[in-house]
Structure formats: C-alpha cells, structure tokens
Protein backbone atom coordinates (compact mmCIF):
# COMPACT_ATOMS: atom_id res chain seq x y z
CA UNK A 1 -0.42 1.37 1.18
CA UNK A 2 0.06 1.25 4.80
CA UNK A 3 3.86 2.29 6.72
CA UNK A 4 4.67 1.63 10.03
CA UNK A 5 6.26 4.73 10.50
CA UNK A 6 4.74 6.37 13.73
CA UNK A 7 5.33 10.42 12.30
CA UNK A 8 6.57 12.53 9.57
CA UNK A 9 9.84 13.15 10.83
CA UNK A 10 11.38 10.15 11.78
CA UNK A 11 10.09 9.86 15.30
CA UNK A 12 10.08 6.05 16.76
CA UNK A 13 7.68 4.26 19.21
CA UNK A 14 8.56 3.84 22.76
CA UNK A 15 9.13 0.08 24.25
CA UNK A 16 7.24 -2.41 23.84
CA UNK A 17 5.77 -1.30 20.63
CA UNK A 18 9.01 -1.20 18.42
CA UNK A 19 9.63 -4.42 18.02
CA UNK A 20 5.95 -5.21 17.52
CA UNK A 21 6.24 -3.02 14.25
CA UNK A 22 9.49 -4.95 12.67
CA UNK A 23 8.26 -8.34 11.67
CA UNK A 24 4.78 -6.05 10.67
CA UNK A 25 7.66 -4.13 8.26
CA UNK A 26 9.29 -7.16 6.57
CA UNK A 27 5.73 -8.51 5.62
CA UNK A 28 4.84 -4.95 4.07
CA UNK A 29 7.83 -5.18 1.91
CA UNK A 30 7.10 -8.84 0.69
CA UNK A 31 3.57 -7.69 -0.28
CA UNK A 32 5.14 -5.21 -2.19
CA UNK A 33 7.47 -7.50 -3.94
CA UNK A 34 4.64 -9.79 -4.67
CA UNK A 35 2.72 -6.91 -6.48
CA UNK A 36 5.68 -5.51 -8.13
CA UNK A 37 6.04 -9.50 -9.82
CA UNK A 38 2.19 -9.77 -10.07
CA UNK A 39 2.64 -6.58 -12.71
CA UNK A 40 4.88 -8.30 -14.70
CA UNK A 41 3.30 -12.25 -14.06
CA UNK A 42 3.51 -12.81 -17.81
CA UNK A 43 7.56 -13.16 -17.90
CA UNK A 44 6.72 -16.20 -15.55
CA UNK A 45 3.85 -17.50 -17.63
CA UNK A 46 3.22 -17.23 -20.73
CA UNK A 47 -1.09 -17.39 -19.63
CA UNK A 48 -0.45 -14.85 -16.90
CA UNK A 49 -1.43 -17.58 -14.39
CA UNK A 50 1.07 -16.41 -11.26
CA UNK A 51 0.47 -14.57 -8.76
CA UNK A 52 -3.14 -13.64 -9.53
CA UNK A 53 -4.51 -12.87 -6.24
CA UNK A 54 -1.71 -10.47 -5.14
CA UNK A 55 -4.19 -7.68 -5.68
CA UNK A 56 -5.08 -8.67 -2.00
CA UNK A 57 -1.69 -7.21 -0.98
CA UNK A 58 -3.64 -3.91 -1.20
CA UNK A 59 -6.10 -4.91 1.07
CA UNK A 60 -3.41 -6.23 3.49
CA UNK A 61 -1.89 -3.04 3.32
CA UNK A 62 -5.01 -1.35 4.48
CA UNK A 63 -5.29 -3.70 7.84
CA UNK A 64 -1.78 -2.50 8.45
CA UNK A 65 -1.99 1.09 7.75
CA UNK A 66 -5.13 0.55 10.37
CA UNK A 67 -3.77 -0.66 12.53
CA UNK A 68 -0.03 1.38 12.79
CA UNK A 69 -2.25 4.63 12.28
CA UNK A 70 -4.52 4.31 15.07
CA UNK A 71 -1.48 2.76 17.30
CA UNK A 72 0.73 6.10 16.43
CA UNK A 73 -1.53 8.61 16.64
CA UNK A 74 -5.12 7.47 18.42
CA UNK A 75 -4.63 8.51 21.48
CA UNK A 76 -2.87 12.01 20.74
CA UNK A 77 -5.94 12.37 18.38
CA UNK A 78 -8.60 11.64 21.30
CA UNK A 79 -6.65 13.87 23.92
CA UNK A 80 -6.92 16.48 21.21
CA UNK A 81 -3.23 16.99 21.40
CA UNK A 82 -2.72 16.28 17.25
CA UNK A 83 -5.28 18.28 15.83
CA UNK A 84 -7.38 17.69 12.58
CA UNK A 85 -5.27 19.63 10.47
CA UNK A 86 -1.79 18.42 12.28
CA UNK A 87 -2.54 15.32 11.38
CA UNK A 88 -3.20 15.71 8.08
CA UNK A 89 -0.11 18.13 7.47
CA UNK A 90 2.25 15.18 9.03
CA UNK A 91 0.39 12.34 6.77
CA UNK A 92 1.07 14.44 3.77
CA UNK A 93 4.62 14.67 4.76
CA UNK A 94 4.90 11.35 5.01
CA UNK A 95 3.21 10.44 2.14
CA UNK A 96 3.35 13.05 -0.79
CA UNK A 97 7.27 13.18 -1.49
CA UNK A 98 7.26 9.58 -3.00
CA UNK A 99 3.78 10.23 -4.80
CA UNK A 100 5.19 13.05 -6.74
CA UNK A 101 8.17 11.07 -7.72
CA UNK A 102 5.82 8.52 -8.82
CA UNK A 103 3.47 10.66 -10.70
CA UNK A 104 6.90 12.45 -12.52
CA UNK A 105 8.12 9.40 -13.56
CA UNK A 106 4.94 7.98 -14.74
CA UNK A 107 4.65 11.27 -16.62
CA UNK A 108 8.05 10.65 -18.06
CA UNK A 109 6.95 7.57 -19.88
CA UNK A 110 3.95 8.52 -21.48
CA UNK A 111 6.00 12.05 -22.42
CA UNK A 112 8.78 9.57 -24.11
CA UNK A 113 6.08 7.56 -25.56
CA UNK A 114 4.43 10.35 -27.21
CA UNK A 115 7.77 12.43 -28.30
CA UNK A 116 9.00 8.72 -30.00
CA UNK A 117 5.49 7.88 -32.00
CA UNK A 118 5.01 11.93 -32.35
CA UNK A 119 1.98 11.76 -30.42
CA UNK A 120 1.62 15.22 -29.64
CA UNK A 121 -2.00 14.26 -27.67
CA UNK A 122 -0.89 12.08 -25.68
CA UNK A 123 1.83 14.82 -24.47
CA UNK A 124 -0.51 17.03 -24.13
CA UNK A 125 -2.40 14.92 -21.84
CA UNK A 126 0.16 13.61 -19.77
CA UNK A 127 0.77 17.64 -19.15
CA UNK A 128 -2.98 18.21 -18.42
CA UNK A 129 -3.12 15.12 -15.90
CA UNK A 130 0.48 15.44 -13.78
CA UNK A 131 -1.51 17.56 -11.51
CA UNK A 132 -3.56 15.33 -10.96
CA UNK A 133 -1.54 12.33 -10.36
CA UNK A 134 0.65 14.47 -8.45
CA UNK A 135 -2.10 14.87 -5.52
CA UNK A 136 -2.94 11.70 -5.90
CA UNK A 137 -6.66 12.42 -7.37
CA UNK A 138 -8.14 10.90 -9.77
CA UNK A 139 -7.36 11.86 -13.55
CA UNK A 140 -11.20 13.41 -15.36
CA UNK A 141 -12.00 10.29 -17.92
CA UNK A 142 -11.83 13.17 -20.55
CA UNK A 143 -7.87 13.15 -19.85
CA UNK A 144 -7.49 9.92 -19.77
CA UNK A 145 -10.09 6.58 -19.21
CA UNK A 146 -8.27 5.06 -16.26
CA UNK A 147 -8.46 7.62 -13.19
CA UNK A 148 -4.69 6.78 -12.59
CA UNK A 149 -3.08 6.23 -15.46
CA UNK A 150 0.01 7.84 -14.94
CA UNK A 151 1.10 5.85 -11.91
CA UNK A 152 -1.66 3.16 -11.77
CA UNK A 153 -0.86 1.84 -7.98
CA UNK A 154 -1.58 5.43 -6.63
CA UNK A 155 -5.15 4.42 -6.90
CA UNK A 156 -4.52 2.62 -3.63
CA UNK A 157 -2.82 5.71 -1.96
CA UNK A 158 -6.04 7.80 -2.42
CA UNK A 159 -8.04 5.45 -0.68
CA UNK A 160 -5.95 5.25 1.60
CA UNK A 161 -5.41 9.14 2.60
CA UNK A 162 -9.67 9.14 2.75
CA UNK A 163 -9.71 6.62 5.17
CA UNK A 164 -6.62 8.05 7.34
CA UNK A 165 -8.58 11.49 7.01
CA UNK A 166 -12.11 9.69 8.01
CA UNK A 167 -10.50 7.71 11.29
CA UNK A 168 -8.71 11.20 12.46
CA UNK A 169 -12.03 13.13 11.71
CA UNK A 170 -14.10 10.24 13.75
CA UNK A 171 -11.74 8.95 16.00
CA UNK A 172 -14.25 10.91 18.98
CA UNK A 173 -17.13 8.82 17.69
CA UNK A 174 -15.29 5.02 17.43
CA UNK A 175 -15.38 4.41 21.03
CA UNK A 176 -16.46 1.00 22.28
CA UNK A 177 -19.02 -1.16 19.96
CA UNK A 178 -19.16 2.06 17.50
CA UNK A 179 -16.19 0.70 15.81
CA UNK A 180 -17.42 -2.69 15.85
CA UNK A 181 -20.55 -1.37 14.18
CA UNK A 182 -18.59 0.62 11.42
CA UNK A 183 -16.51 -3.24 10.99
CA UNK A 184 -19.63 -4.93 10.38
CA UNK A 185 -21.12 -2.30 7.72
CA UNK A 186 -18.09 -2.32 5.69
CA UNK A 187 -18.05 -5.87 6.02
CA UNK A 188 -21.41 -6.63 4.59
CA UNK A 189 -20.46 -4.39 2.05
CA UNK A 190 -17.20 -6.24 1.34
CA UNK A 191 -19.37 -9.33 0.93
CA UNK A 192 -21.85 -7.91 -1.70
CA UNK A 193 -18.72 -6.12 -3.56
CA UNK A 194 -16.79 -9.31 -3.48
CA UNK A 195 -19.76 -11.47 -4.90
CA UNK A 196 -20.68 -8.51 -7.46
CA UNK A 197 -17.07 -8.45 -8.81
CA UNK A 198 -16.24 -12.09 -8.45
CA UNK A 199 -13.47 -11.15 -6.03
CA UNK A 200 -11.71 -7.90 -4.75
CA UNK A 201 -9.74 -6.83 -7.84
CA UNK A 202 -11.76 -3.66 -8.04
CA UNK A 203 -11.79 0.24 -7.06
CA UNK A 204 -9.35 1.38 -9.77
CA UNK A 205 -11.53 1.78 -12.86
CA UNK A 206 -13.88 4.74 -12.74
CA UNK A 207 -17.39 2.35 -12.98
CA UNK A 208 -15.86 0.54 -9.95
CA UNK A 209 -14.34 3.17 -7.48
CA UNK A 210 -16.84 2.79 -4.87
CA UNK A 211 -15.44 -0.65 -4.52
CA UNK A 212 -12.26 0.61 -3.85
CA UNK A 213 -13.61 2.77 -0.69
CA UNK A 214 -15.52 -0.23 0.38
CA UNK A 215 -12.51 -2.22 0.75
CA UNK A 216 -10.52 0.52 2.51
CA UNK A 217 -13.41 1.09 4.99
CA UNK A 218 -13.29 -2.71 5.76
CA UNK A 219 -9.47 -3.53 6.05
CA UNK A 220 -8.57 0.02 7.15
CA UNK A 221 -11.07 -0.21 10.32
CA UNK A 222 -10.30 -3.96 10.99
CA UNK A 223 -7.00 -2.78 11.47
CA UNK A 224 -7.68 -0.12 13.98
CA UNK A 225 -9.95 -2.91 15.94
CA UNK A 226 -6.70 -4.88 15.70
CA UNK A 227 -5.11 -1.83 17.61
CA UNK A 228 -7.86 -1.85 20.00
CA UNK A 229 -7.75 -5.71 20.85
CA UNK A 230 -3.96 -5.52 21.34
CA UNK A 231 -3.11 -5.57 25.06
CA UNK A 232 -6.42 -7.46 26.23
CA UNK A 233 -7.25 -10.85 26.97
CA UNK A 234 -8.50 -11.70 23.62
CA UNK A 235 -5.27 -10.72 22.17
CA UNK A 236 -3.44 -14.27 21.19
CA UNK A 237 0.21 -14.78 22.52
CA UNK A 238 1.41 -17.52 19.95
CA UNK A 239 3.94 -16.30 17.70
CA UNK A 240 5.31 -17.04 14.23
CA UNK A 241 8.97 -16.58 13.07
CA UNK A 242 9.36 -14.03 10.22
CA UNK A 243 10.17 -16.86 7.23
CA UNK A 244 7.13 -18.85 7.93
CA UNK A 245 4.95 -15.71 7.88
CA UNK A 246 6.31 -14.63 4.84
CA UNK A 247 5.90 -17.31 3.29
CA UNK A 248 2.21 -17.64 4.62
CA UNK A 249 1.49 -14.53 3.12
CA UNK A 250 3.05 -15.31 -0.54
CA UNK A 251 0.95 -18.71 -0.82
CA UNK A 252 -2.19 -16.66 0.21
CA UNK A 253 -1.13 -14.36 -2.87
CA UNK A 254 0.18 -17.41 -5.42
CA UNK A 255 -3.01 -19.18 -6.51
CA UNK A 256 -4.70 -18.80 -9.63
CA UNK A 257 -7.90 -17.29 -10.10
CA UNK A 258 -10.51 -19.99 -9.11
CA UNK A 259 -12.95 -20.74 -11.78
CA UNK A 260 -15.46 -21.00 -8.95
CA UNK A 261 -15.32 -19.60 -5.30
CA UNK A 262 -13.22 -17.20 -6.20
CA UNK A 263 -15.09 -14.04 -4.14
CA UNK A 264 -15.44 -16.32 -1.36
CA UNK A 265 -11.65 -17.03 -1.22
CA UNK A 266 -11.09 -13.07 -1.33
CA UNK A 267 -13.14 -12.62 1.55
CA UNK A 268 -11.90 -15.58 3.76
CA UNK A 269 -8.23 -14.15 2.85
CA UNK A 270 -8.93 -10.72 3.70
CA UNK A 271 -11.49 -11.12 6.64
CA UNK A 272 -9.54 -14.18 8.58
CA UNK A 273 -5.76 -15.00 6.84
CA UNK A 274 -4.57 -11.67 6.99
CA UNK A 275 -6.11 -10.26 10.75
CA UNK A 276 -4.08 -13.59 11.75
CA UNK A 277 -0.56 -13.15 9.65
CA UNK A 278 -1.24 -9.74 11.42
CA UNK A 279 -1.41 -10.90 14.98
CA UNK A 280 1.09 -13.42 14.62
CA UNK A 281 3.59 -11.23 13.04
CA UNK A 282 2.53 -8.35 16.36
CA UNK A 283 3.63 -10.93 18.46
CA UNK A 284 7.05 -11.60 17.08
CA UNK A 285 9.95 -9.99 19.18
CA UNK A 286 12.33 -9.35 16.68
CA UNK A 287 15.05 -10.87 18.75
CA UNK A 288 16.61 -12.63 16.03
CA UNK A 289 18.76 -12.63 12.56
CA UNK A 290 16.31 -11.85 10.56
CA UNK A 291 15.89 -8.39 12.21
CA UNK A 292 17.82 -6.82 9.30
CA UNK A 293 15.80 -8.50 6.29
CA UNK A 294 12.80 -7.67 7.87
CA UNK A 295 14.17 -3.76 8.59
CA UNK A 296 15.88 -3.56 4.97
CA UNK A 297 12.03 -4.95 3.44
CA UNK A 298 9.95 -1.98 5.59
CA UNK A 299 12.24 0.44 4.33
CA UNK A 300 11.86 -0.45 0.98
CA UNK A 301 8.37 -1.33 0.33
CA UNK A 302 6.43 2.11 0.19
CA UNK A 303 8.99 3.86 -2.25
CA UNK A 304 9.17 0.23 -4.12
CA UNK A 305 5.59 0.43 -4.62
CA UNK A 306 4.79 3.61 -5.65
CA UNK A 307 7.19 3.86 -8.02
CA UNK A 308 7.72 0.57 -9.88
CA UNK A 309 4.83 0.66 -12.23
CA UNK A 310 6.73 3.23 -14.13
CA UNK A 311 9.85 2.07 -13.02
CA UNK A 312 9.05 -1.26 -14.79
CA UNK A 313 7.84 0.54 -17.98
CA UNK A 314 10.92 2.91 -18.06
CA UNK A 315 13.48 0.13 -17.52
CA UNK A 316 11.67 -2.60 -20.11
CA UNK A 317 12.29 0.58 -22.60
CA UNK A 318 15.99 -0.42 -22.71
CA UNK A 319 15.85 -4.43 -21.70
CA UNK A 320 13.45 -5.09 -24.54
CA UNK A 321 16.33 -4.63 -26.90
CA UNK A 322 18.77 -7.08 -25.04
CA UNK A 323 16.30 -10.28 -26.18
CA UNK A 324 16.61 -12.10 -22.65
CA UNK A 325 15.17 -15.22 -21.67
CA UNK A 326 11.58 -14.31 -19.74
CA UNK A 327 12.84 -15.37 -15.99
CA UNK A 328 16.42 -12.88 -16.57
CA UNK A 329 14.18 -9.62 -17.94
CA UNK A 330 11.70 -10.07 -14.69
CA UNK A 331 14.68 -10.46 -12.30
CA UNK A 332 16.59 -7.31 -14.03
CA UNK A 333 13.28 -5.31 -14.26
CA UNK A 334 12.34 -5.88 -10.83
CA UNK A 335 16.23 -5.31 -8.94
CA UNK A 336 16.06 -2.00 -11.66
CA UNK A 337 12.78 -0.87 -10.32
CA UNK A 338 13.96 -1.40 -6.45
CA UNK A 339 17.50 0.06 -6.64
CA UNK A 340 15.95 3.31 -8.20
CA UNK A 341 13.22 3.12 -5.55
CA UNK A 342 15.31 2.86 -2.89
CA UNK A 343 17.80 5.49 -4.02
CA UNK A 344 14.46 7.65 -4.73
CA UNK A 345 13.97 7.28 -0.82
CA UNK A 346 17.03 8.17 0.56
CA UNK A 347 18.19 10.43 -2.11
CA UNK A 348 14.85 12.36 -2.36
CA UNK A 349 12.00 11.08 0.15
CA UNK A 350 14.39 11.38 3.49
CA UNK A 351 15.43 14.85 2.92
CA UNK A 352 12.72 16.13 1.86
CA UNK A 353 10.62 14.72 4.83
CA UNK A 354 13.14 15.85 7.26
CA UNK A 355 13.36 19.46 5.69
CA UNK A 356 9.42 19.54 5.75
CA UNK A 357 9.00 17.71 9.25
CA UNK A 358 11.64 20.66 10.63
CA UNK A 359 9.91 23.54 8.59
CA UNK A 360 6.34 22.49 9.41
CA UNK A 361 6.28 19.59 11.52
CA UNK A 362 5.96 21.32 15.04
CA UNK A 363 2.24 22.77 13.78
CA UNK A 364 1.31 18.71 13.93
C-alpha cells in the first residue's frame, strides 16, 4: 500500500508539494475503508454482491506509492545522495513496525483458534510461519496453502517493497522514454493478466503471484510517470474538491462483478480512472474544511489496512455472541478494527519509527 509520507522519521515536504499530498492522503484512507468493508461485504449482502471491485484499491495504492516515492526521494536517489542501502533502511522503517503488528496479531488468531479446537497443528504452524509473515515473505505452501495467511493483505506490502527496491535500484536507467518503455511493458502485461484472470483480483494465491508483480510494475511505474509529468505543460490544472473525489473513487470500487467485460472494466479503471482521481486530487490546494478529514483519513489508512484482516477476525470472536442485526456487527467490526489500528500507530508505529529513524536514520 502506498503512504505519502516523504521519510522514516517524520520529515515533511517543502512548499508547494505539501498540500499536493493532503487530498492524495484522504483518498488513501477511503480506499482503505472500502477494502476493510469489501472483507466483510457479506454483512451488507447476503450474495456478497458489494463492493466487489475494491480489490482495485490495491492497485490504486500502487499509482500512489509511485508516485509519492519517486516525488520524495528521486532526485536524492539520482544525485546519489540516498544511497541503495539508505533507502532501503528508511523504507523498512517506515514500513516494518505496522507489518509485525499485523503478522502478531494475525498469529494471535490462528494461535486462539487452535488452543480452542485443540489443534495443536495448526499452532504449530502459525509458530513455523510468524517469521515469515513478519518480513512480509511469503509463507512455503507446506506451512500453509495461501502464501499469506496470517495477515492476508500483506500480500500487497511485498509487492510493494519489490517495486520500491526495483525503482531505487533503476532510478539511473528511467531517464526520459526509458520509463515510458518500462509503462508500456507492464502495461501489455496488465492487459494479458487482466483478460487471463477475468479481471485484476489476482497475485495473492501462489499459482497466481506473478500477477501480483505485474500489477505492481504497471501502477507502481505509472505513478512515478505521474511524478515526472507533474510541473510540465501536459500536467492538467482543473481541480476536484475532496467529497466529489471520494466519492468518484468509491463508485469506481461499488459495482458488481460484470458477467461480461469485466477485465476490460479493471483495466479502464486502473489505466485511465485512477491516473485522473490522481491528478485531480494533486491539484487540490487543501485550502479548505475538509483539510482535517482528509489529514485524520492519511493517518489512518496504512495501520487500518494492515491490520484489520485480523482485527476483523479477533473482534467477530466476541460480537458473534451478541446476535446483531448484519448492518450493526459491520459498523462495530469495522470502528473496532480502526480504533485498535489507530491506537496501534500512535501507541506502537510512532515511537518505534522515531526511536529507529534517531538510532539509524542518519545512515539513509
């Protein structure tokens, strides 16, 4: 998932780019929401039909993390003042705190599952794969089938970390129509993956996990073209306020699965909807009230997503015995899951970051 934070340690972006990054902050958190209720669609309806193409959030996330990552740190990359290895050490600061809470929580469920059915296999694997999970690697099928089972969205995290570690290791090389080239590859890909799968929902089952790098390479480079655009002539002016974005961005994530034209609707979504909410959203100034909401959603949406799939699971434990109505256990599950994520952040993640940005930081 991409963040719009520029560093490790809670360094900011100089004027103009700040407020650039706000409105780009609130739509990251409502993407976040939307696949926090797309994991638990069936308390809406009872055929799971709600939501179903919010597995493009992930792709959206992508274009932003592209885009922010190459904004923040392209140029110190290219001047050779961030090495290789600095800017790895700072994206694992930034990134790893909340992963291990994720993967220790998603442990904890599967542990309680297995101590309450006496399951002593299953705790034995849970054991086996934490380390795993914890570095954000896939989980050997002889562990477990699904290559992330014990926090399932990491899957999107270690797609994303390749592609952060392939644009620092390139960045030299993506000069001029180089990037454009690199676009277009991962593009035709997109297309064939898209068509073979009947749509993007793919890259976290272990027959399917070069899809997930395809998709990456795609949204992940579009973004940093994005970057690259920003600041020329071909870079629109027109601006959207933050609501109507928003709300662009949920109906591209609402319909139902189309029966036919499905993979084509993936690809227009992720190759033309979301560069635009993107641009739109870089051109808003943040001079207004929603500058809080949209501050209050950025903060919120990385720790909110890496967390709630267990979250969810851990919480549903206890609400399952209450017997509420459908629409009251998805509203309690989901405020449960973002509370705990969001005192997981500042309790845990903020600290920890700032301790590790101050201890190691300076070698970035």
């Amino acid at each position: 998932m991409g963040q719009t934070a520029p560093d490790a340690i809670g360094g900011s972006l100089p004027p103009p780019h700040r407020h650039h990054l706000l409105a780009l902050d609130g739509l990251r958190g409502v993407a976040a929401l939307a696949v926090v209720v797309y994991h638990r669609r069936w308390w809406v309806a009872d055929d799971s039909d709600f939501l179903q193409h919010a597995y493009l959030a992930v792709d959206f996330f992508f274009m932003l993390s592209g885009l922010v990552v190459a904004l923040a740190y392209e140029r110190r990359l290219s001047e050779r003042r961030l090495s290789f290895g600095g800017f790895a050490l700072l994206r694992a600061i930034r990134l790893y705190p909340m992963i291990v809470v994720g993967a220790l929580l998603g442990a904890g469920f599967l542990g309680l599952r297995g101590v309450t059915t006496h399951d002593v296999g299953l705790i034995a694997r849970t054991i086996a794969a934490l380390p795993f999970a914890a570095l954000v690697l896939p989980v050997p099928p002889g562990i477990f089938p699904l290559p992330f089972t014990l926090n399932e969205p990491s899957w999107s995290l270690f797609y994303e970390l390749a592609a952060n570690l392939a644009f620092a290791a390139c960045v030299p090389w993506l000069r001029g129509r180089a990037l454009g080239v690199v676009v277009a590859v991962f593009g035709l890909a997109l297309v064939a993956t898209s068509l073979t799968f009947d749509g993007l929902n793919a890259g976290w089952k272990w027959p399917e996990l070069y899809a997930g790098f395809v998709r990456v390479g795609f949204a992940f480079f579009a973004g940093v073209a994005l970057y690259r655009l920003h600041g020329t002539r071909r870079w629109p002016t027109f601006a959207l306020p933050f609501p109507v974005l928003a709300l662009a961005l949920v109906a591209v994530l609402l319909p139902s699965l189309l029966p036919a034209g499905n993979a084509l609707y993936d690809l227009a979504m992720t190759m033309l909807v979301f560069p635009a909410i993107i641009v739109l959203a870089s051109n808003d100034r943040a001079e207004g009230k929603w500058n809080g909401v949209m501050r209050s959603s950025g903060e919120l949406s990385y720790p909110l997503y890496i967390t709630h799939f267990p979250l969810l699971a851990l919480s549903e434990m206890v609400l399952w015995r209450l017997h509420l109505p459908n629409m009251a256990m998805l509203a309690l599950s989901v405020v449960i899951a973002a509370v705990a994520a969001l005192l997981f952040s500042r309790a845990f993640d903020v600290p920890v970051r700032k301790w590790l940005g101050q201890r190691f930081g300076r070698r970035g």
